[in-house]
C-alpha atoms as a PDB file:
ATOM      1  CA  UNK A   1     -85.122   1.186 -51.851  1.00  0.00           C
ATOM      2  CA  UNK A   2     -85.202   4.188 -54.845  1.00  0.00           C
ATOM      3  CA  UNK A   3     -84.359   7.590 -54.568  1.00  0.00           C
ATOM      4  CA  UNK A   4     -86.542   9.886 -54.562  1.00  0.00           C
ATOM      5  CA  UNK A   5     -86.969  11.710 -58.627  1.00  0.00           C
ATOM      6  CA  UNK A   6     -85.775  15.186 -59.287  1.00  0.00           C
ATOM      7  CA  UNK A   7     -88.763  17.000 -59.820  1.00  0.00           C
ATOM      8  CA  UNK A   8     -87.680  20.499 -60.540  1.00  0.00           C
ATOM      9  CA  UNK A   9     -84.845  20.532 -62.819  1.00  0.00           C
ATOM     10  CA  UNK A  10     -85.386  24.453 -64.012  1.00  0.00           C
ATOM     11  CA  UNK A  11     -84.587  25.180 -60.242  1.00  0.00           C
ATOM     12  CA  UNK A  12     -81.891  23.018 -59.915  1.00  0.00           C
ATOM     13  CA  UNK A  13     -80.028  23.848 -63.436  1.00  0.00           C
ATOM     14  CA  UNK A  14     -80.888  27.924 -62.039  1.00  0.00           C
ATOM     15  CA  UNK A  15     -78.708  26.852 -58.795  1.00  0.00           C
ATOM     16  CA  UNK A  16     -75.825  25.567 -60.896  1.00  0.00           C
ATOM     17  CA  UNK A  17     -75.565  28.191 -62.815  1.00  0.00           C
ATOM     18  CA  UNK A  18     -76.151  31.056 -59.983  1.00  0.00           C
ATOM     19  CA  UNK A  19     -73.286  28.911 -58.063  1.00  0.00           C
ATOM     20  CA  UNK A  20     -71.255  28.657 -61.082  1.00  0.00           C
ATOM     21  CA  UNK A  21     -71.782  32.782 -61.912  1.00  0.00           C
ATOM     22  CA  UNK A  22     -70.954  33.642 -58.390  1.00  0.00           C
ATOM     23  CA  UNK A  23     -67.594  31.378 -58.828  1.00  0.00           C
ATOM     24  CA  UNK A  24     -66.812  33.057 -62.043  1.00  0.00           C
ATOM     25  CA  UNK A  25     -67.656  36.724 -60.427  1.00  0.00           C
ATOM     26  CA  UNK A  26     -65.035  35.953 -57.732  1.00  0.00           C
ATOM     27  CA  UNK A  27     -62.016  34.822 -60.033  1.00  0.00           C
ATOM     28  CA  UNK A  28     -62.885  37.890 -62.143  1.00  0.00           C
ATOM     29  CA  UNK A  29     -62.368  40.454 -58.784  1.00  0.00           C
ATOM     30  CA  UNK A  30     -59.096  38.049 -57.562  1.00  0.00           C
ATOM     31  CA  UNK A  31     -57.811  39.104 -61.421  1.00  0.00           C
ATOM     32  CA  UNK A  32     -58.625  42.623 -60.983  1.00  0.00           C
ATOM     33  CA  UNK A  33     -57.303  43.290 -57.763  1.00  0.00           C
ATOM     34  CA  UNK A  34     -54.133  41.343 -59.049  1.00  0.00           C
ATOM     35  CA  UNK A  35     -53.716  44.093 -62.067  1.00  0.00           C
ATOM     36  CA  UNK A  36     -54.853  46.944 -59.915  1.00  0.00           C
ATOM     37  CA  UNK A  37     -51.918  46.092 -57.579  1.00  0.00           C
ATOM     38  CA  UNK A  38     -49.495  46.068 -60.369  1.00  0.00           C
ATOM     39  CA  UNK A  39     -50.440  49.532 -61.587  1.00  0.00           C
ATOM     40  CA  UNK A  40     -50.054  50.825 -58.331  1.00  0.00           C
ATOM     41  CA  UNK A  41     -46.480  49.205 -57.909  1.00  0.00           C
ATOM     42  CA  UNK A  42     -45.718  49.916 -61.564  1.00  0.00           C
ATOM     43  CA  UNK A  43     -43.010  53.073 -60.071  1.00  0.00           C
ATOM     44  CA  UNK A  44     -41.194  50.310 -58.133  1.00  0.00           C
ATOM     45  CA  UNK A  45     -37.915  49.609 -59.723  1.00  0.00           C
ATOM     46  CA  UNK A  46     -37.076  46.554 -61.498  1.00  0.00           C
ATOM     47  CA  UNK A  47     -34.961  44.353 -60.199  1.00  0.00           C
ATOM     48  CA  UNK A  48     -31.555  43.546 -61.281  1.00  0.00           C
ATOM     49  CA  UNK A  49     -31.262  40.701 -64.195  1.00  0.00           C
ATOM     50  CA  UNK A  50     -29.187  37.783 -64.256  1.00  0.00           C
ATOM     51  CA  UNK A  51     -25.957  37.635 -65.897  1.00  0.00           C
ATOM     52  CA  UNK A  52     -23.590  39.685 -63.502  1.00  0.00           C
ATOM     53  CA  UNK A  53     -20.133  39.707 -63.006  1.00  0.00           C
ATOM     54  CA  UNK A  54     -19.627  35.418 -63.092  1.00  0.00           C
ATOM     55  CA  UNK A  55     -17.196  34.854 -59.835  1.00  0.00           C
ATOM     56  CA  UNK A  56     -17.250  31.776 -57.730  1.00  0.00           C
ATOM     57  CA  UNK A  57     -20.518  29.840 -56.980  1.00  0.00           C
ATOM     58  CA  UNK A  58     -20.599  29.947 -53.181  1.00  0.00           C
ATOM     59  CA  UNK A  59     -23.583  27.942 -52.408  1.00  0.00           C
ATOM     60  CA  UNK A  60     -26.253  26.745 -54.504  1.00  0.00           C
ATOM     61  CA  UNK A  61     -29.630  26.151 -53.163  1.00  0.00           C
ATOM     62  CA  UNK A  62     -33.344  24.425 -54.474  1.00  0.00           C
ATOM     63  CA  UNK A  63     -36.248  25.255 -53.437  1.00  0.00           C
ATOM     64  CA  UNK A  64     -39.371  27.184 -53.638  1.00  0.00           C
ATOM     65  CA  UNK A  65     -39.878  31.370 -53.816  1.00  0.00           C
ATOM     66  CA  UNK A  66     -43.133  32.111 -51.998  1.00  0.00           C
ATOM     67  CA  UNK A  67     -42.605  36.025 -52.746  1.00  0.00           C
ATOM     68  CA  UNK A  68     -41.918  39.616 -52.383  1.00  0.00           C
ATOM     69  CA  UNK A  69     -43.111  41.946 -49.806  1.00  0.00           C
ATOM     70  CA  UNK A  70     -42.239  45.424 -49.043  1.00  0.00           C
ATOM     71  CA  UNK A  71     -40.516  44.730 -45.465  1.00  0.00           C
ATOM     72  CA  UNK A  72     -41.908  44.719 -42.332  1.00  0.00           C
ATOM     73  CA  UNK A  73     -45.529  44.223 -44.125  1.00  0.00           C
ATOM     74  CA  UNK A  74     -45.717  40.327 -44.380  1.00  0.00           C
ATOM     75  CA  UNK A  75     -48.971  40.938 -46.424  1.00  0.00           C
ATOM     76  CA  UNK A  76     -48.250  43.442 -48.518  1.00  0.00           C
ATOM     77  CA  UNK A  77     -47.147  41.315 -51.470  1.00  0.00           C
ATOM     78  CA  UNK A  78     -45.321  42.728 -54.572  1.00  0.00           C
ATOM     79  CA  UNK A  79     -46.821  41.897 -57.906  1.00  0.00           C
ATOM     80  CA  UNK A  80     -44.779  44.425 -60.111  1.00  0.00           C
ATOM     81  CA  UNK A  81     -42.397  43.191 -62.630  1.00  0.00           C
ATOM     82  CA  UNK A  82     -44.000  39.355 -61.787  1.00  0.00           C
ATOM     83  CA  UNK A  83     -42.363  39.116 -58.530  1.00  0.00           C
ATOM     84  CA  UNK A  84     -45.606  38.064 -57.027  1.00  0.00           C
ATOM     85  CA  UNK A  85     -45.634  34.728 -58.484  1.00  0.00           C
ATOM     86  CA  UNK A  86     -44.681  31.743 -56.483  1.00  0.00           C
ATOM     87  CA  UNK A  87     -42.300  29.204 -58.474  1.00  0.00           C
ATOM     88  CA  UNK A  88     -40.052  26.775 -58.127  1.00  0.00           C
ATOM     89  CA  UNK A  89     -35.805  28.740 -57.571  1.00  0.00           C
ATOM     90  CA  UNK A  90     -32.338  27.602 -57.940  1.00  0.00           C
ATOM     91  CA  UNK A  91     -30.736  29.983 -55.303  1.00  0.00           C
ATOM     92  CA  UNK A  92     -27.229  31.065 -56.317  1.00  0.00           C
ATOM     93  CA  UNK A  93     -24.748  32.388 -53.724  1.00  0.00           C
ATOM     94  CA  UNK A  94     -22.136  34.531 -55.298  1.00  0.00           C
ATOM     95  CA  UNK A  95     -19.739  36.560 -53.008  1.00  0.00           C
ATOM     96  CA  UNK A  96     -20.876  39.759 -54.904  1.00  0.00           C
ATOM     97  CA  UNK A  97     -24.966  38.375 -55.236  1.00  0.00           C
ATOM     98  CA  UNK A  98     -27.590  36.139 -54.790  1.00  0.00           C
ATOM     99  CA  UNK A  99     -29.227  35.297 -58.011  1.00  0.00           C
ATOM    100  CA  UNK A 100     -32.716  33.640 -58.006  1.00  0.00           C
ATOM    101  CA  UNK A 101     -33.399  31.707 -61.069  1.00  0.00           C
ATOM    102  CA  UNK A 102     -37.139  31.054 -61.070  1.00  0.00           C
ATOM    103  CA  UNK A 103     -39.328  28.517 -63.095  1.00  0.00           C
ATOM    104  CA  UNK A 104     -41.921  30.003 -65.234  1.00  0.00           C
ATOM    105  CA  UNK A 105     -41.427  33.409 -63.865  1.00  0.00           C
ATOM    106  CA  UNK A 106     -39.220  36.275 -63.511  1.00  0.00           C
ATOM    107  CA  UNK A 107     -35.916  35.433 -62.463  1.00  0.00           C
ATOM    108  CA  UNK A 108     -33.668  38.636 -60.909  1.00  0.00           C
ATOM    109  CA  UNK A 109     -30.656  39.059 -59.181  1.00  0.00           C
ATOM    110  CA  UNK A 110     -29.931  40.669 -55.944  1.00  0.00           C
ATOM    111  CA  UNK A 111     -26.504  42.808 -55.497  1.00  0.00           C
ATOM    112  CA  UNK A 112     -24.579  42.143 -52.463  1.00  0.00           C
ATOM    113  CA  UNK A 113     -24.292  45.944 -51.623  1.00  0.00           C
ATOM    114  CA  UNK A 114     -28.135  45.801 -51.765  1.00  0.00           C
ATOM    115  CA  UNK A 115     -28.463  43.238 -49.232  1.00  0.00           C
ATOM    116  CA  UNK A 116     -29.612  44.244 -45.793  1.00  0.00           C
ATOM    117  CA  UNK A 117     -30.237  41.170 -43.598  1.00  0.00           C
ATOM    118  CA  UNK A 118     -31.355  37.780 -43.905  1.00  0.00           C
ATOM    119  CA  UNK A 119     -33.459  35.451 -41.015  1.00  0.00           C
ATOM    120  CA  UNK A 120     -35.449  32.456 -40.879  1.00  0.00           C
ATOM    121  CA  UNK A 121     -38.965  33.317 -40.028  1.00  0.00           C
ATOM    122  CA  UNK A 122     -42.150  31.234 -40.715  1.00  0.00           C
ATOM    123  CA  UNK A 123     -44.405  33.529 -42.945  1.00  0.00           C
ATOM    124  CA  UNK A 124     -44.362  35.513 -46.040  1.00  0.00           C
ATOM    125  CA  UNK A 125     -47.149  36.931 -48.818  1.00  0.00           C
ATOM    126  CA  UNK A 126     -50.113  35.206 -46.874  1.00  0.00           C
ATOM    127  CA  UNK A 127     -47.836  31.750 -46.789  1.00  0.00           C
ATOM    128  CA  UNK A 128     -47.550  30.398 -43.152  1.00  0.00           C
ATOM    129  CA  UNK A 129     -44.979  27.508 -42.159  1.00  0.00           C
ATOM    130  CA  UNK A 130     -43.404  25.975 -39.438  1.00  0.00           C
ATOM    131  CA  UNK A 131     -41.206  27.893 -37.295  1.00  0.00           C
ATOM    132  CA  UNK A 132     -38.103  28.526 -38.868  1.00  0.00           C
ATOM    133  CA  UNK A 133     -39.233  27.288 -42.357  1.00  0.00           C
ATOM    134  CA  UNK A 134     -38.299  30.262 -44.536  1.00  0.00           C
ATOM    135  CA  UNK A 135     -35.103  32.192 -45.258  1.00  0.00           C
ATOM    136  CA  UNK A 136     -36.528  35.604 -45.628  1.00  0.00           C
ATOM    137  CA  UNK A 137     -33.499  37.889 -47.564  1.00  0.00           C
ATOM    138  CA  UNK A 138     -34.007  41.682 -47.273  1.00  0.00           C
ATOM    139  CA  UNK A 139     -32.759  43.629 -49.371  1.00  0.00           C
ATOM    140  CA  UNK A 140     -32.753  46.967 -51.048  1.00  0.00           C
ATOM    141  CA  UNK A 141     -34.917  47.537 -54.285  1.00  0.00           C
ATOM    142  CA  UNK A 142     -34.197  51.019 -55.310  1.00  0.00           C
ATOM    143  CA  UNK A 143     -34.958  53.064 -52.864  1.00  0.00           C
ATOM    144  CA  UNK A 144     -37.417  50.141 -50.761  1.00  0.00           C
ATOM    145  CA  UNK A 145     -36.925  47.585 -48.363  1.00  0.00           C
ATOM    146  CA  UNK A 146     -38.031  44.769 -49.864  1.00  0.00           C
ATOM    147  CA  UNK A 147     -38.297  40.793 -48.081  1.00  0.00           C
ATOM    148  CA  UNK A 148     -38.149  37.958 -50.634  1.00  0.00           C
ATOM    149  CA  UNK A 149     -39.383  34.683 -48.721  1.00  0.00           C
ATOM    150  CA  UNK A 150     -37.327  31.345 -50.030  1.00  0.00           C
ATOM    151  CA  UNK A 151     -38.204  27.843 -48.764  1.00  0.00           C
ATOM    152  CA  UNK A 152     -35.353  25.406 -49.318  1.00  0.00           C
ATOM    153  CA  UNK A 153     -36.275  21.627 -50.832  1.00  0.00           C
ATOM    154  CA  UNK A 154     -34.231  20.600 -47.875  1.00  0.00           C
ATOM    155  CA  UNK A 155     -33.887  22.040 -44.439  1.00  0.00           C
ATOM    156  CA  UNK A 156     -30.208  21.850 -43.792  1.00  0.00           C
ATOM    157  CA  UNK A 157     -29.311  23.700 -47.036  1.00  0.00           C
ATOM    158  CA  UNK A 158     -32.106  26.374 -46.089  1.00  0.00           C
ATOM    159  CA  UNK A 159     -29.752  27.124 -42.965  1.00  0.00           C
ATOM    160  CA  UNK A 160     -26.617  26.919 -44.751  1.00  0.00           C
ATOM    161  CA  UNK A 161     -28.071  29.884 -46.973  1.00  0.00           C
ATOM    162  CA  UNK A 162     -28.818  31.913 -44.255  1.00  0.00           C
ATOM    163  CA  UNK A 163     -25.502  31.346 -42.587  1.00  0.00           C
ATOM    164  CA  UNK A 164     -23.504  32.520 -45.989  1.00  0.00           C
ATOM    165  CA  UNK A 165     -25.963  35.218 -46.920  1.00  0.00           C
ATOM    166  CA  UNK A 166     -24.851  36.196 -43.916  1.00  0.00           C
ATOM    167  CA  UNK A 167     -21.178  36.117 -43.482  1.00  0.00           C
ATOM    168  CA  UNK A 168     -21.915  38.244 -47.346  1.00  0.00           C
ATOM    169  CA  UNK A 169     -23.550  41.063 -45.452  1.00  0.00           C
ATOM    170  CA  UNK A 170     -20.779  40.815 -42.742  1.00  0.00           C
ATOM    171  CA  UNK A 171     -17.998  40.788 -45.578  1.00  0.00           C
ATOM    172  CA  UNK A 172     -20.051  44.198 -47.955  1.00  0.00           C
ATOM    173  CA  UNK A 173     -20.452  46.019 -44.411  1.00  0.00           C
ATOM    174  CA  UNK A 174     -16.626  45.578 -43.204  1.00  0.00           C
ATOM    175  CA  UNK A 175     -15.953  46.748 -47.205  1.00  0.00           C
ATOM    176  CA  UNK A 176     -18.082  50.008 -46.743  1.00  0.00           C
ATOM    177  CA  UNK A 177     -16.478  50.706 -43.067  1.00  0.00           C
ATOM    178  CA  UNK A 178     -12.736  50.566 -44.526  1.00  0.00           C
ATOM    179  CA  UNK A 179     -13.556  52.668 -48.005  1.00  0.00           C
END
């Protein structure tokens, strides 16, 4: 048995290359949507850089930072200042901060008096897991609530994180109620 011969190569070579400009014409509108998004966040404040005060390492954690979102709006990533790029964190736990120390990509650190809450949820930035799956840290970025999803390598330390972020909220708010 033989396969039937191409017979009409102009129309096939037009189809690859119609299917090949439509490809092109979508990556080109995902890139300028990307950069539109920045220049409208480009009045969001940076966040904080690494290299604060030292102190005691609490709790270190591995794992992967799915993003930024202005909180409450699971969708509504943040792109400004390259906190829209997922990469691989190291998750520092300081008593006075949590610094996020990101492969590839922006790394930032968030003060302890700017932290607000912290909860395991399953989604963030258009990224869906299992129930549970991320630690979702919200936290004050100037004068925004913002929700940075983390998903740790392992599940157990993922908990731990929350649990200590925690008992840090717990220790800034009974500072704030005695000042």
């Amino acid at each position: 048995m033989t396969s039937a011969s191409v017979t009409d190569w102009p129309e096939r070579l037009a189809l690859v290359a119609l299917m090949l400009g439509v490809i092109a014409l979508v990556l080109w509108a995902m890139r300028r949507g990307w950069k539109r998004r920045g220049r409208t966040q480009a009045d969001l404040s940076e966040p904080h850089k690494l290299g604060g005060s030292g102190g005691e390492l609490l709790l270190q954690v591995s794992g992967l930072y799915v993003g930024s979102v202005f909180s409450g709006r699971w969708l509504d990533r943040i792109v400004a200042h390259g906190m829209g790029v997922r990469s691989r964190v190291e998750v520092d736990l300081f008593a006075d901060r949590v610094d996020l120390r990101r492969e590839g990509a922006l790394s930032f650190s968030i003060p302890g008096v700017d932290l607000i809450a912290v909860r395991a949820d399953r989604g963030i930035a258009g990224k869906a897991y299992e129930r549970g799956g991320l630690a979702i840290i919200t936290w004050s970025l100037g004068e925004v609530a913002v929700d940075t999803g983390v998903r740790g390598d392992i599940a157990e330390e993922q908990t731990e994180l929350i649990k200590a972020i925690t008992r840090v909220i717990e220790g800034n708010t009974h500072q704030r109620e005695v000042q």
